[in-house]
PDB file of N, CA and C in Angstrom:
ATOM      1  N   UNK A   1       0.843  -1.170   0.000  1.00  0.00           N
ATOM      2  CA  UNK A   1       0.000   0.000   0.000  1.00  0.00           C
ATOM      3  C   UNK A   1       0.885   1.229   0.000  1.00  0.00           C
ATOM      4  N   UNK A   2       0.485   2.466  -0.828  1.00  0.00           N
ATOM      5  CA  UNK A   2       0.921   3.461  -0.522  1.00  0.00           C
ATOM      6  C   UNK A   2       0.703   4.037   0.752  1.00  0.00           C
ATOM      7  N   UNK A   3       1.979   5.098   0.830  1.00  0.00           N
ATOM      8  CA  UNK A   3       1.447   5.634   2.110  1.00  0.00           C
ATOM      9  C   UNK A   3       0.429   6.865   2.178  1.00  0.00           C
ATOM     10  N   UNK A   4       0.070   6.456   3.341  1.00  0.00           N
ATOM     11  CA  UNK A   4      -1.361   7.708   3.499  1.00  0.00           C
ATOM     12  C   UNK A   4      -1.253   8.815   2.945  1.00  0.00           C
ATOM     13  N   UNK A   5       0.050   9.489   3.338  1.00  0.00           N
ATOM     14  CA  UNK A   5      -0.086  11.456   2.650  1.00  0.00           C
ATOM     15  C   UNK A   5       0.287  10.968   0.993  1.00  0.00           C
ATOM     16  N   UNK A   6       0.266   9.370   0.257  1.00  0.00           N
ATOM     17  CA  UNK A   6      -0.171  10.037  -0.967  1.00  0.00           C
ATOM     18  C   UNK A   6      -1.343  10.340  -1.780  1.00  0.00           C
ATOM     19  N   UNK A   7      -2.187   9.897  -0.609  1.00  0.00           N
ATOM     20  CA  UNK A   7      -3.798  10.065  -1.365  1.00  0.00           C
ATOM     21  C   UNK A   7      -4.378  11.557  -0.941  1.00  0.00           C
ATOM     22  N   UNK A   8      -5.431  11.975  -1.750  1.00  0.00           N
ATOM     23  CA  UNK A   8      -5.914  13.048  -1.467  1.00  0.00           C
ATOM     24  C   UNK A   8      -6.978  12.798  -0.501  1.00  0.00           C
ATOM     25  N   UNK A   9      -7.372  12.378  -0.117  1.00  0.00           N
ATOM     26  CA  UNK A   9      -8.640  12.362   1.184  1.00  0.00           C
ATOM     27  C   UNK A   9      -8.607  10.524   1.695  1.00  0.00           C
ATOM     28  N   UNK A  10      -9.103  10.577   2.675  1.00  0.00           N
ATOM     29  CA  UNK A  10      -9.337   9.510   3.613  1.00  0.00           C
ATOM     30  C   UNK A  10     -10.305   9.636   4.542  1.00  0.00           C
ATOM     31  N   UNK A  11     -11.629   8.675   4.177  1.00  0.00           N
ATOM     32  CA  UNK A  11     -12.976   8.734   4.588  1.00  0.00           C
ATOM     33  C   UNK A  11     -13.564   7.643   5.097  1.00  0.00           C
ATOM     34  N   UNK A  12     -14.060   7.717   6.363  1.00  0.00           N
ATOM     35  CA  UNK A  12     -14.379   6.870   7.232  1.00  0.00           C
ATOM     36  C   UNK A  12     -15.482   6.472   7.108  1.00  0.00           C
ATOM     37  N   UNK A  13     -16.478   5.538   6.838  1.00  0.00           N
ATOM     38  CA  UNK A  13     -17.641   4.900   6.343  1.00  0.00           C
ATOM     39  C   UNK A  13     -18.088   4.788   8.195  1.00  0.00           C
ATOM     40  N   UNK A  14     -19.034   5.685   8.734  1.00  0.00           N
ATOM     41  CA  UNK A  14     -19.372   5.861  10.027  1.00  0.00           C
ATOM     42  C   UNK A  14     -20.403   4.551  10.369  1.00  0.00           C
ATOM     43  N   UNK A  15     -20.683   3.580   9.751  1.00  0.00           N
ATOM     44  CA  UNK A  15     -21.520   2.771   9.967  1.00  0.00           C
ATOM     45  C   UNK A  15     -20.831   1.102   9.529  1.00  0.00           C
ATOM     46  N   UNK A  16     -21.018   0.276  10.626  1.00  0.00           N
ATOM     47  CA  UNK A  16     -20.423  -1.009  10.466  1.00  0.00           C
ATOM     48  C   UNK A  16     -20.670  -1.769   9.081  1.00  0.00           C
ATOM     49  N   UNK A  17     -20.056  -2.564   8.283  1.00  0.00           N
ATOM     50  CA  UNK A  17     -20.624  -3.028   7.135  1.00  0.00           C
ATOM     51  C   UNK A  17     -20.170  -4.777   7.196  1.00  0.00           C
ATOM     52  N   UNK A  18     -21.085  -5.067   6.609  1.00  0.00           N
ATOM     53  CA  UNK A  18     -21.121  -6.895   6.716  1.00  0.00           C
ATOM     54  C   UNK A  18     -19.486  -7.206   6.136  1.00  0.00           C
ATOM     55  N   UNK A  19     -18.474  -8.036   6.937  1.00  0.00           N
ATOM     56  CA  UNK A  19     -17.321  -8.430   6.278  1.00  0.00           C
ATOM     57  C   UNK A  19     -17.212  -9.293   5.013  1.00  0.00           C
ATOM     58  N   UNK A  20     -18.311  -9.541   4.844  1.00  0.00           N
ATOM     59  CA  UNK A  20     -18.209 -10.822   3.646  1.00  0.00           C
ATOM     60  C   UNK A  20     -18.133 -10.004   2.318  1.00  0.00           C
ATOM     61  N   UNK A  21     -18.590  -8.723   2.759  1.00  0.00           N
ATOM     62  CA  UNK A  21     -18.559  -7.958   1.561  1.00  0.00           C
ATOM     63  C   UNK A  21     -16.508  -7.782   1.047  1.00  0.00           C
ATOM     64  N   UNK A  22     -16.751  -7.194  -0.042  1.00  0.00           N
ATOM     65  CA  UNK A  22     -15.499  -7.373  -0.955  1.00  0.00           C
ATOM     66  C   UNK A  22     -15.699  -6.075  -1.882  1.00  0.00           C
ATOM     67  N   UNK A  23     -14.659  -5.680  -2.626  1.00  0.00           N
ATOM     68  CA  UNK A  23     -14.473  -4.812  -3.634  1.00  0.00           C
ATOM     69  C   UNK A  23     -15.873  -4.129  -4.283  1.00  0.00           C
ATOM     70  N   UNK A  24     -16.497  -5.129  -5.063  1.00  0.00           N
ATOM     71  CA  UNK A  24     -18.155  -4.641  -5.148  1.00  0.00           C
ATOM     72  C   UNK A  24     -18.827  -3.781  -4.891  1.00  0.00           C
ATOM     73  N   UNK A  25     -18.867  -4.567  -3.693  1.00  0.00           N
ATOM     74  CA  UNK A  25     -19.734  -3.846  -2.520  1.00  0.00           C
ATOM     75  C   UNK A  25     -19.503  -2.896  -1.983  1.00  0.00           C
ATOM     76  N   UNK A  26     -18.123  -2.878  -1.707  1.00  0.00           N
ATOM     77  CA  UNK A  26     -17.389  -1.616  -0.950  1.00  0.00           C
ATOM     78  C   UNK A  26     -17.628  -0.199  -1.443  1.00  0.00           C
ATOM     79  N   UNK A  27     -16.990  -0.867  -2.571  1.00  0.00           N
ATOM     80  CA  UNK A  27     -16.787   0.735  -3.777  1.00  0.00           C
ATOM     81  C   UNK A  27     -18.539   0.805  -4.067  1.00  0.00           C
ATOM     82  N   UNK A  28     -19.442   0.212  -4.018  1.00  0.00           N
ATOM     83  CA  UNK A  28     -21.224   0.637  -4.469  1.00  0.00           C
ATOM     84  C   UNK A  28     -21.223   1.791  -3.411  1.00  0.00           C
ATOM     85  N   UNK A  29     -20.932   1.170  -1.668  1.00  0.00           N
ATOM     86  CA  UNK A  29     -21.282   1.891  -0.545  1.00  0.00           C
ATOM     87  C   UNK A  29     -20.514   3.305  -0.950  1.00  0.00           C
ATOM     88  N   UNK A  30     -19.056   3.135  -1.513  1.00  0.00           N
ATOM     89  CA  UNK A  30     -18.749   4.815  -1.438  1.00  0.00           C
ATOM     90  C   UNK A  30     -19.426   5.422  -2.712  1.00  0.00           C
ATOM     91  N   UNK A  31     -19.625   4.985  -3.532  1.00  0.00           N
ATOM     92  CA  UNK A  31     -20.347   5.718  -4.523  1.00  0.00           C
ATOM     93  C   UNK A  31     -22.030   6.296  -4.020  1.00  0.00           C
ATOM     94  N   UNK A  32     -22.707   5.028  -3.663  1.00  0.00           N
ATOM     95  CA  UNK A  32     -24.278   5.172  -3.428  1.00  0.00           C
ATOM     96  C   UNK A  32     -24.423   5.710  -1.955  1.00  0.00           C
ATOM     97  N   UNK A  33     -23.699   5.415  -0.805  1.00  0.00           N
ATOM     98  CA  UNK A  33     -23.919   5.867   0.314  1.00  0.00           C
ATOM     99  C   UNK A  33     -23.201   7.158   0.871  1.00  0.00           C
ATOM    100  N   UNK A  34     -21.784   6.954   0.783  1.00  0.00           N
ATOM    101  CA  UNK A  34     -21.268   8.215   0.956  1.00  0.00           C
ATOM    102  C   UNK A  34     -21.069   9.363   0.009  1.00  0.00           C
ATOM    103  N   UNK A  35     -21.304   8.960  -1.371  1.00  0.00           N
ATOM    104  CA  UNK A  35     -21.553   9.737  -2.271  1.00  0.00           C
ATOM    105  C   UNK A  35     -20.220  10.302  -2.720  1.00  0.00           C
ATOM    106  N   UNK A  36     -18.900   9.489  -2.810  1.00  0.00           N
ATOM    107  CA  UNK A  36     -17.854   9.622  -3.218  1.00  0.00           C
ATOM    108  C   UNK A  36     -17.458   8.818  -4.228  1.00  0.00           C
ATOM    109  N   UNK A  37     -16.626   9.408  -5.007  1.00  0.00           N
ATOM    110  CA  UNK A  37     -16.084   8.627  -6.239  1.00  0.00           C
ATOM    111  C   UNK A  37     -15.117   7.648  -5.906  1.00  0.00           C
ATOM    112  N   UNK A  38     -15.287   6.201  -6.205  1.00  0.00           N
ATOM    113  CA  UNK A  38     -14.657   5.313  -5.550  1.00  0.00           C
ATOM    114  C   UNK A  38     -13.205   5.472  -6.532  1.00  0.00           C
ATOM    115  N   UNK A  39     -13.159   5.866  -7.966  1.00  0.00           N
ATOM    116  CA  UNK A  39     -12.150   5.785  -8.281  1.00  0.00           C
ATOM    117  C   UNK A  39     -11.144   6.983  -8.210  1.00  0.00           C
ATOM    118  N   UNK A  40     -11.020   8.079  -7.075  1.00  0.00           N
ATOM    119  CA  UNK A  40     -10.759   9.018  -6.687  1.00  0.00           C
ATOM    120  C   UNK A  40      -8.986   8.094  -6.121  1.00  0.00           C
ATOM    121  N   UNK A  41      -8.556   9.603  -6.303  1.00  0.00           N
ATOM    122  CA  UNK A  41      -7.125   9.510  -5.336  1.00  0.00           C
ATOM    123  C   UNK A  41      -7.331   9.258  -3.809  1.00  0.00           C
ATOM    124  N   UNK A  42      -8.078   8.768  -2.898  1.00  0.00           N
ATOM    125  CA  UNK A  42      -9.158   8.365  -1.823  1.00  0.00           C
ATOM    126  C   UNK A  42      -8.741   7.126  -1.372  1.00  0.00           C
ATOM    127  N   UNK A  43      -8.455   7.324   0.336  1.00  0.00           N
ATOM    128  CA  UNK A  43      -8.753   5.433   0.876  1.00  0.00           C
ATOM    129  C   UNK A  43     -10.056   5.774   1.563  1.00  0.00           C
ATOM    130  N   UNK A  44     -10.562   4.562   1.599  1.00  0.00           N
ATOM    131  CA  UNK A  44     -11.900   4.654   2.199  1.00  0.00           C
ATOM    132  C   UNK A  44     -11.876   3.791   2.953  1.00  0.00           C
ATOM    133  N   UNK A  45     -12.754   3.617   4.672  1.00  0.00           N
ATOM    134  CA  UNK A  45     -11.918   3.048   5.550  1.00  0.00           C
ATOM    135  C   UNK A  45     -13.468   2.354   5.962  1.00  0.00           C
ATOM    136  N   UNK A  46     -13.539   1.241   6.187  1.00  0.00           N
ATOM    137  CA  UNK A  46     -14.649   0.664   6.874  1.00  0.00           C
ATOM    138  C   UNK A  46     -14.459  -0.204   8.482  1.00  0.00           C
ATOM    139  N   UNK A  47     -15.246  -0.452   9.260  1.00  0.00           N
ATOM    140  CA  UNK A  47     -15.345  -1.613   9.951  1.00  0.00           C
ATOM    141  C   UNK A  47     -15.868  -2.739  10.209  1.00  0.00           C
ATOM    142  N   UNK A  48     -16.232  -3.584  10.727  1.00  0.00           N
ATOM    143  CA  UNK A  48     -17.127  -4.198  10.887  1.00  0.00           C
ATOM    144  C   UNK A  48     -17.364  -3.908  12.360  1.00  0.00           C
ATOM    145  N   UNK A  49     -18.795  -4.630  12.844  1.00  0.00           N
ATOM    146  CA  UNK A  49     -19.769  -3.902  13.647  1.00  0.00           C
ATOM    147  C   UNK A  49     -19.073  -4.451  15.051  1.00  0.00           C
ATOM    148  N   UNK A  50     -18.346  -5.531  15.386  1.00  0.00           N
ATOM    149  CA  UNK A  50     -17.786  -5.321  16.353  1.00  0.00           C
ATOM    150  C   UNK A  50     -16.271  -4.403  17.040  1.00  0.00           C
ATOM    151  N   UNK A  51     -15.994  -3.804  15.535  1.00  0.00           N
ATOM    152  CA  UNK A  51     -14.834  -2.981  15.511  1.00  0.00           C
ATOM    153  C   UNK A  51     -13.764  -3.460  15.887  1.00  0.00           C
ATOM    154  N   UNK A  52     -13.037  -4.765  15.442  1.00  0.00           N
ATOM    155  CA  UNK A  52     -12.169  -5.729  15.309  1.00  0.00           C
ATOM    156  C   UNK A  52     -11.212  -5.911  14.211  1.00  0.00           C
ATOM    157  N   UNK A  53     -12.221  -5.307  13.167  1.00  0.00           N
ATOM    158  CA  UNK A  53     -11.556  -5.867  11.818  1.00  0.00           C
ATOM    159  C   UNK A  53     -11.695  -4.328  10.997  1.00  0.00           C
ATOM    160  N   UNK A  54     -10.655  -3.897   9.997  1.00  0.00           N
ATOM    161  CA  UNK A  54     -10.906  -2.657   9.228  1.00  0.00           C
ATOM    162  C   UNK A  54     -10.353  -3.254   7.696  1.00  0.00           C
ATOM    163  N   UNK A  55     -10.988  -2.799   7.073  1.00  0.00           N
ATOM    164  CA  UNK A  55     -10.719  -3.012   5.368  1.00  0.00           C
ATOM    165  C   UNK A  55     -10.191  -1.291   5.092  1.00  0.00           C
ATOM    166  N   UNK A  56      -9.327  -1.040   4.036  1.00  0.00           N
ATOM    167  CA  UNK A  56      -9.180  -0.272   3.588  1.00  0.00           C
ATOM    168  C   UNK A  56      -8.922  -0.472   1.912  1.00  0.00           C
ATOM    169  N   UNK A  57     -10.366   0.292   1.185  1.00  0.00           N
ATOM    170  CA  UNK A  57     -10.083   0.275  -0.365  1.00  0.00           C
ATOM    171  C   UNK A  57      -9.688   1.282  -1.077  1.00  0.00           C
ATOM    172  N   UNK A  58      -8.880   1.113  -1.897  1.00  0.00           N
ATOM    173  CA  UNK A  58      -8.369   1.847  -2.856  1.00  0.00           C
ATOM    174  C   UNK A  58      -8.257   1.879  -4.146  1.00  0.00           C
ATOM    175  N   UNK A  59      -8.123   2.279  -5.277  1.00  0.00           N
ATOM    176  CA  UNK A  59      -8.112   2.215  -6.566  1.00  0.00           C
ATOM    177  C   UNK A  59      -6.427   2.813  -7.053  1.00  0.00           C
ATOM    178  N   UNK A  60      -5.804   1.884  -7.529  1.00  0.00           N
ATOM    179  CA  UNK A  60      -4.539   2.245  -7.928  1.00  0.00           C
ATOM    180  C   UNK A  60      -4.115   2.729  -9.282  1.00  0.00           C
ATOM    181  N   UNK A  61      -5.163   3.046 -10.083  1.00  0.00           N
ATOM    182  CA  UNK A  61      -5.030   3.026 -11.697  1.00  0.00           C
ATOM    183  C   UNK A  61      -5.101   2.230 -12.609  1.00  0.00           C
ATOM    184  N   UNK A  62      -4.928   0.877 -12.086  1.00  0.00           N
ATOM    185  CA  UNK A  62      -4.820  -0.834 -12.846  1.00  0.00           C
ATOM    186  C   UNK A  62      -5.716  -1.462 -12.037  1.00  0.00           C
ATOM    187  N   UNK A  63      -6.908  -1.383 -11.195  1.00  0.00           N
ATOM    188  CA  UNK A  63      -7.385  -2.030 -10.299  1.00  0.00           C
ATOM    189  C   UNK A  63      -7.706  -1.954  -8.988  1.00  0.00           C
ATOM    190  N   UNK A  64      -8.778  -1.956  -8.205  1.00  0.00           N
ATOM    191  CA  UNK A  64      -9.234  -2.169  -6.663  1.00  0.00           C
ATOM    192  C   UNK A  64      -7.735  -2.610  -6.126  1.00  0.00           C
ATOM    193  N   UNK A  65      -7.585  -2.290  -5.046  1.00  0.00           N
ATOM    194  CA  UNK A  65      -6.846  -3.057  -3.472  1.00  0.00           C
ATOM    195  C   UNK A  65      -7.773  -2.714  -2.701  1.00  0.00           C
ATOM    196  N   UNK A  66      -7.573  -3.362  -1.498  1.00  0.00           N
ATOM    197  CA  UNK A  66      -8.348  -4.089  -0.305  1.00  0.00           C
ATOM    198  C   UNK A  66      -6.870  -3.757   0.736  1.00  0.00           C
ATOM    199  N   UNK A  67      -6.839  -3.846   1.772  1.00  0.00           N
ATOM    200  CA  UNK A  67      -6.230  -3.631   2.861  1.00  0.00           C
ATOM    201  C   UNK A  67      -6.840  -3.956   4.448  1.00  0.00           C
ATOM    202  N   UNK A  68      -6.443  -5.012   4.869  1.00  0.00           N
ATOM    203  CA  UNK A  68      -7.619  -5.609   5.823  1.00  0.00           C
ATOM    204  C   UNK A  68      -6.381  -5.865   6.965  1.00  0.00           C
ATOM    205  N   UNK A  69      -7.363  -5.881   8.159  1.00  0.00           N
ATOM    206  CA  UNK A  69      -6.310  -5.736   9.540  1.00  0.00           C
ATOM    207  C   UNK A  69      -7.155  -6.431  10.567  1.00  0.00           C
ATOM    208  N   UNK A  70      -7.071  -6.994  11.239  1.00  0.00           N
ATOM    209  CA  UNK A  70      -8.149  -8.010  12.161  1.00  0.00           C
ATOM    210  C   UNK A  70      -7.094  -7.865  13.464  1.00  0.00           C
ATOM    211  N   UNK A  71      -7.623  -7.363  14.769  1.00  0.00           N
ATOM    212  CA  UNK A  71      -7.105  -7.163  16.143  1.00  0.00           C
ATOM    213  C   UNK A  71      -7.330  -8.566  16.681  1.00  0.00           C
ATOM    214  N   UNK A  72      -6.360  -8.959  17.819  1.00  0.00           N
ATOM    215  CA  UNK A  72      -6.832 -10.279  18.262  1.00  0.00           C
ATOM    216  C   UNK A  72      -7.507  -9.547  19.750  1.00  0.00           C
ATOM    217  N   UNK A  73      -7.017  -8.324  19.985  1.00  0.00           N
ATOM    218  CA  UNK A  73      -7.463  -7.872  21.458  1.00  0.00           C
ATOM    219  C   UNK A  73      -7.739  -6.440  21.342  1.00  0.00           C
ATOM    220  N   UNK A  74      -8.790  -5.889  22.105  1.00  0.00           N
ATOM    221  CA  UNK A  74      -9.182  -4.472  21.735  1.00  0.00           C
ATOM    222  C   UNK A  74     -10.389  -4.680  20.415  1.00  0.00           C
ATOM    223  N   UNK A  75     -10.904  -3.058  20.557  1.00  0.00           N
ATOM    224  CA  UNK A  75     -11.229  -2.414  19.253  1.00  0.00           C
ATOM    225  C   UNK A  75     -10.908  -1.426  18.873  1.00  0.00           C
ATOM    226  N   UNK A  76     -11.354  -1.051  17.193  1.00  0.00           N
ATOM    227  CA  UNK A  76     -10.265   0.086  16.701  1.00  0.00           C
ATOM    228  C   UNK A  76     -11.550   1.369  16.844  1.00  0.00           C
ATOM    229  N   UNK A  77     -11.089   2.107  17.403  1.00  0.00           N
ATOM    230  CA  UNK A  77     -11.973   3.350  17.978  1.00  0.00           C
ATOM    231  C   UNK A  77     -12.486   4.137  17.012  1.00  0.00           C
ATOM    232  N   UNK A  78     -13.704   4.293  17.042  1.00  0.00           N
ATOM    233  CA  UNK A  78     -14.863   4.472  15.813  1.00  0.00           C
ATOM    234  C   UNK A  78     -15.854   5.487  16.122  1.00  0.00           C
ATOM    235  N   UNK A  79     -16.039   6.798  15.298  1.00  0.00           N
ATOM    236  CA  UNK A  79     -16.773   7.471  15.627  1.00  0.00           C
ATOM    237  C   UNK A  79     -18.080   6.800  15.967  1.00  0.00           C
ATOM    238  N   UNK A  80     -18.934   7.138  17.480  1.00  0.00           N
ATOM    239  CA  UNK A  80     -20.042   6.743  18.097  1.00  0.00           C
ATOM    240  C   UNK A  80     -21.434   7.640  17.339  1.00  0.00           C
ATOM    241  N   UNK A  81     -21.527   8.654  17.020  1.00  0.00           N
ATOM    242  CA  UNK A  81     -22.507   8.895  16.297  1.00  0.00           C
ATOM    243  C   UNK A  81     -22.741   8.631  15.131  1.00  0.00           C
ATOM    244  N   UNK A  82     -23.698   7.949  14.744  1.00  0.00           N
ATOM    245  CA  UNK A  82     -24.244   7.613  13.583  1.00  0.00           C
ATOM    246  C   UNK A  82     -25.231   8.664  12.540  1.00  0.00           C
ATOM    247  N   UNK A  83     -24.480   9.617  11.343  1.00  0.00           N
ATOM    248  CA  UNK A  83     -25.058  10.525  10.916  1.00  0.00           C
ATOM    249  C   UNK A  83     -25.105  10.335   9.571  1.00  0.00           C
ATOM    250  N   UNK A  84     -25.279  11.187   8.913  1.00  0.00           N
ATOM    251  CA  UNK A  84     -25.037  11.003   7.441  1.00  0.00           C
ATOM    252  C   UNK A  84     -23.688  11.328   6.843  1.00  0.00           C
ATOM    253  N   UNK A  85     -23.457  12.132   7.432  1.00  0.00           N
ATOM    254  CA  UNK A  85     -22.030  12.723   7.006  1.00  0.00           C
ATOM    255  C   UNK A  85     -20.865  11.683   7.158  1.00  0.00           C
ATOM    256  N   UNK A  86     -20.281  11.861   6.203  1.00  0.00           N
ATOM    257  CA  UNK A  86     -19.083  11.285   5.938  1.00  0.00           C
ATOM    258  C   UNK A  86     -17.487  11.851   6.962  1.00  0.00           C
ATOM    259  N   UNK A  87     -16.791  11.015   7.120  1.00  0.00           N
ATOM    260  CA  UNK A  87     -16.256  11.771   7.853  1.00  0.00           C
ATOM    261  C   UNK A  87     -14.476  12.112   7.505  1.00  0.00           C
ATOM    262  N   UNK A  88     -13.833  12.373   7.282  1.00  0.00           N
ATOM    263  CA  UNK A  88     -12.385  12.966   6.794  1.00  0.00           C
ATOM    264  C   UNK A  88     -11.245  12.917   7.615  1.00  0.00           C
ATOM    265  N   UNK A  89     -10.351  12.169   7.104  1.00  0.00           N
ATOM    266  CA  UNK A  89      -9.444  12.391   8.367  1.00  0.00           C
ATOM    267  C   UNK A  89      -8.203  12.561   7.897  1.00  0.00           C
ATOM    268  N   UNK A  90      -7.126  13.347   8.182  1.00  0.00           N
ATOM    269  CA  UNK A  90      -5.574  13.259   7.931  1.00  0.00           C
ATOM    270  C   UNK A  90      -4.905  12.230   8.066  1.00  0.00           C
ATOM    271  N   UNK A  91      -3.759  11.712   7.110  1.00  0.00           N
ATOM    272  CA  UNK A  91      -3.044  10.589   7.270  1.00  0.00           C
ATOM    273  C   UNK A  91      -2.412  10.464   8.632  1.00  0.00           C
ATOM    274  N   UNK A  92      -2.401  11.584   9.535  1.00  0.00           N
ATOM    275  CA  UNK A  92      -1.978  11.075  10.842  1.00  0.00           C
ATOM    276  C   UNK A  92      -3.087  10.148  11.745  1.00  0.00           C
ATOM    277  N   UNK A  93      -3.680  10.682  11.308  1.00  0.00           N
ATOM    278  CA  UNK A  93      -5.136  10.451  11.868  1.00  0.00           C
ATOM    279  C   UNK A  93      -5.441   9.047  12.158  1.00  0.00           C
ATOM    280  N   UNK A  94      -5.134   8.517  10.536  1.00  0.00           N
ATOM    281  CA  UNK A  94      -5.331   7.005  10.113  1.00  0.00           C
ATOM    282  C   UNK A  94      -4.454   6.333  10.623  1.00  0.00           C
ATOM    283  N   UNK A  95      -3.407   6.367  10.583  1.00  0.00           N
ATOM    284  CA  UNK A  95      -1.946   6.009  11.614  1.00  0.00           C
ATOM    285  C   UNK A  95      -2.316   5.760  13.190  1.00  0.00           C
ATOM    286  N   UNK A  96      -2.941   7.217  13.802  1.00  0.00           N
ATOM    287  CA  UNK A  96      -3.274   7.067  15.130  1.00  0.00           C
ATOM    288  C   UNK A  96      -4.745   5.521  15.300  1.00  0.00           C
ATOM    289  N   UNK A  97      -5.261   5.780  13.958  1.00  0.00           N
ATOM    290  CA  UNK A  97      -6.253   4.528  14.510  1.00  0.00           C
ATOM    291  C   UNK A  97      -5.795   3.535  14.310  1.00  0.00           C
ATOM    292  N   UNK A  98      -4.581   3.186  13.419  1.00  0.00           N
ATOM    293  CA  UNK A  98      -4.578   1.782  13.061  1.00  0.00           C
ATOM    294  C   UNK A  98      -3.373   1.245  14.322  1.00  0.00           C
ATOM    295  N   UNK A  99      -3.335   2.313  14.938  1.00  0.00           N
ATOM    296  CA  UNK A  99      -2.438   2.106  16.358  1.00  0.00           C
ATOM    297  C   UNK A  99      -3.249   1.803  17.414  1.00  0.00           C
ATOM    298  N   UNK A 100      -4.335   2.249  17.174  1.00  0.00           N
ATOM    299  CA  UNK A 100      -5.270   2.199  18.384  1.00  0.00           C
ATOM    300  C   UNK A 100      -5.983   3.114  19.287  1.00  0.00           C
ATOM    301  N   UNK A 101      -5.046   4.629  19.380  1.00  0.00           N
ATOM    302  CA  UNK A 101      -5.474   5.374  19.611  1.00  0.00           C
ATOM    303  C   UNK A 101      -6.623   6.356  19.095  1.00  0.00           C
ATOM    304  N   UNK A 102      -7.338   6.818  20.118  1.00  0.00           N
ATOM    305  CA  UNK A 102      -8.372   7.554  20.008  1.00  0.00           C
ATOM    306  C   UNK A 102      -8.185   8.914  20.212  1.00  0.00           C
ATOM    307  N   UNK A 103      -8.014   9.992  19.240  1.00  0.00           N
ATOM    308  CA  UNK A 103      -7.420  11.169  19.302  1.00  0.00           C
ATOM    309  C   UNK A 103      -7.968  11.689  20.356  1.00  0.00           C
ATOM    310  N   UNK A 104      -9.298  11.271  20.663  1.00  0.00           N
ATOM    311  CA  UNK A 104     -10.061  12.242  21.739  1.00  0.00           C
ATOM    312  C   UNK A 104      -9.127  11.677  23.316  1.00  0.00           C
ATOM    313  N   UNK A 105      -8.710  10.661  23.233  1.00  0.00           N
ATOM    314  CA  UNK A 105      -8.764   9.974  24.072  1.00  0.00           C
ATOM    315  C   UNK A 105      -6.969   9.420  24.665  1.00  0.00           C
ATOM    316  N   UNK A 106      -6.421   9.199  23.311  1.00  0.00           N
ATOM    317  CA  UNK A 106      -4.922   9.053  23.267  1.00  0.00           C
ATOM    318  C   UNK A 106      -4.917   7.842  24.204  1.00  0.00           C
ATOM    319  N   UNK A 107      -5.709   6.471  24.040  1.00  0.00           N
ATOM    320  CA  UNK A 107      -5.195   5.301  24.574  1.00  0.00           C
ATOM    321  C   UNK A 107      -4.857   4.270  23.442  1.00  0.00           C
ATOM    322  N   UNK A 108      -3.671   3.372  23.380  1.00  0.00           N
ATOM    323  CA  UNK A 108      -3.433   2.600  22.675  1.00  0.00           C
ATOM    324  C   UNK A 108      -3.764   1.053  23.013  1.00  0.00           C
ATOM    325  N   UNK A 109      -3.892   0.332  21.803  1.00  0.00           N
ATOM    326  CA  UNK A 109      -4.480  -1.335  21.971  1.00  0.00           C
ATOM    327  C   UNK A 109      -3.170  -2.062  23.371  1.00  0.00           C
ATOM    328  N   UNK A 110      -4.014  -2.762  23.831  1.00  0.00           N
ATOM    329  CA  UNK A 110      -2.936  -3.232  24.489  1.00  0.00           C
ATOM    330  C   UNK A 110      -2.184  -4.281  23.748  1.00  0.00           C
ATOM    331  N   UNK A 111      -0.844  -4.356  23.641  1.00  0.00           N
ATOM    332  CA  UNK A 111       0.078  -5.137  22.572  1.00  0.00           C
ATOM    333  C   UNK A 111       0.072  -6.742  23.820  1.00  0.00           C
ATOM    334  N   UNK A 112      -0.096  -7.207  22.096  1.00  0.00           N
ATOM    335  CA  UNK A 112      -0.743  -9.095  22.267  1.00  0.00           C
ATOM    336  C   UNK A 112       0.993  -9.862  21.862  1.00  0.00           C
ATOM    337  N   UNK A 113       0.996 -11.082  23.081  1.00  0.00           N
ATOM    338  CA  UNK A 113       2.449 -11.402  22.641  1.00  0.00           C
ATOM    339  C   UNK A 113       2.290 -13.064  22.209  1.00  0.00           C
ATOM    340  N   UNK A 114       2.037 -13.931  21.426  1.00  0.00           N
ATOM    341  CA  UNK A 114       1.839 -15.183  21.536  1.00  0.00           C
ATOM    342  C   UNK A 114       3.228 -16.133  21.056  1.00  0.00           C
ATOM    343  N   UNK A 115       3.078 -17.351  21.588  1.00  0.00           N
ATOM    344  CA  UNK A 115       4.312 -18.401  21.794  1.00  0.00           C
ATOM    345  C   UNK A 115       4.301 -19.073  20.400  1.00  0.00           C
ATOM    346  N   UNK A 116       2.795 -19.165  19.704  1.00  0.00           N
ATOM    347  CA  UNK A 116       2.412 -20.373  18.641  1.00  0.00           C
ATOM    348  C   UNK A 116       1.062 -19.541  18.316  1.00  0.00           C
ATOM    349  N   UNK A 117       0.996 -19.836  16.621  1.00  0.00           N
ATOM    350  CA  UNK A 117      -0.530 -20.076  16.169  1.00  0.00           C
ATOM    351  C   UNK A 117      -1.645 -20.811  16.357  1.00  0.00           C
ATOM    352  N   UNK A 118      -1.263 -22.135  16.683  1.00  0.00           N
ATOM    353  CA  UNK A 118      -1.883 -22.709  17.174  1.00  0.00           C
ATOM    354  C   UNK A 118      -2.245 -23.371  18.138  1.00  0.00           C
TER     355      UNK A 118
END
């Protein structure tokens, strides 16, 4: 993935979306729901509803990417009001969530240490 400050905007889909969904679906929701051009210089950032797992899609010029991240502990801190508005955030921004922190809040995931996968 590129890095964040090379896209022009980064938009947070404020409402949980089913994980089974894929590319499709994703890019319909930013076109039909948030009302953004999915093939924009744009990551667009989703969750799912227990706020565990984040997809991030993008359009590279040759094709969709997907960018997916699944926590084994914690959740990734998610605006609580549910509105219409779309919401915008700076590449620091996106950094601070995929760390864990909550700008309002500045707490990070607690770091998971395991012996084996299985």
């Amino acid at each position: 993935m590129k890095r964040a400050e090379d896209f022009d905007g980064i938009y947070l889909h404020r409402e949980p979306v089913d994980f089974r969904m894929w590319v499709n679906g994703l890019s319909s929701i930013v076109e039909g729901e948030m009302k953004l051009d999915p093939f924009s210089r744009s990551l667009f950032v989703f969750t799912n509803r227990n706020r565990t797992r984040l997809k991030i899609l993008y359009w590279d010029q040759t094709g969709y990417a997907v960018w997916f991240k699944r926590l084994e502990k914690d959740k990734f801190p998610w605006p609580r009001k549910f509105t219409d508005e779309v919401i915008k955030i700076r590449p620091r921004e996106l950094n601070w969530l995929l760390e864990g922190y909550e700008y309002w809040r500045l707490k990070p995931h607690s770091v998971v240490e395991y012996a084996c996968v299985s």
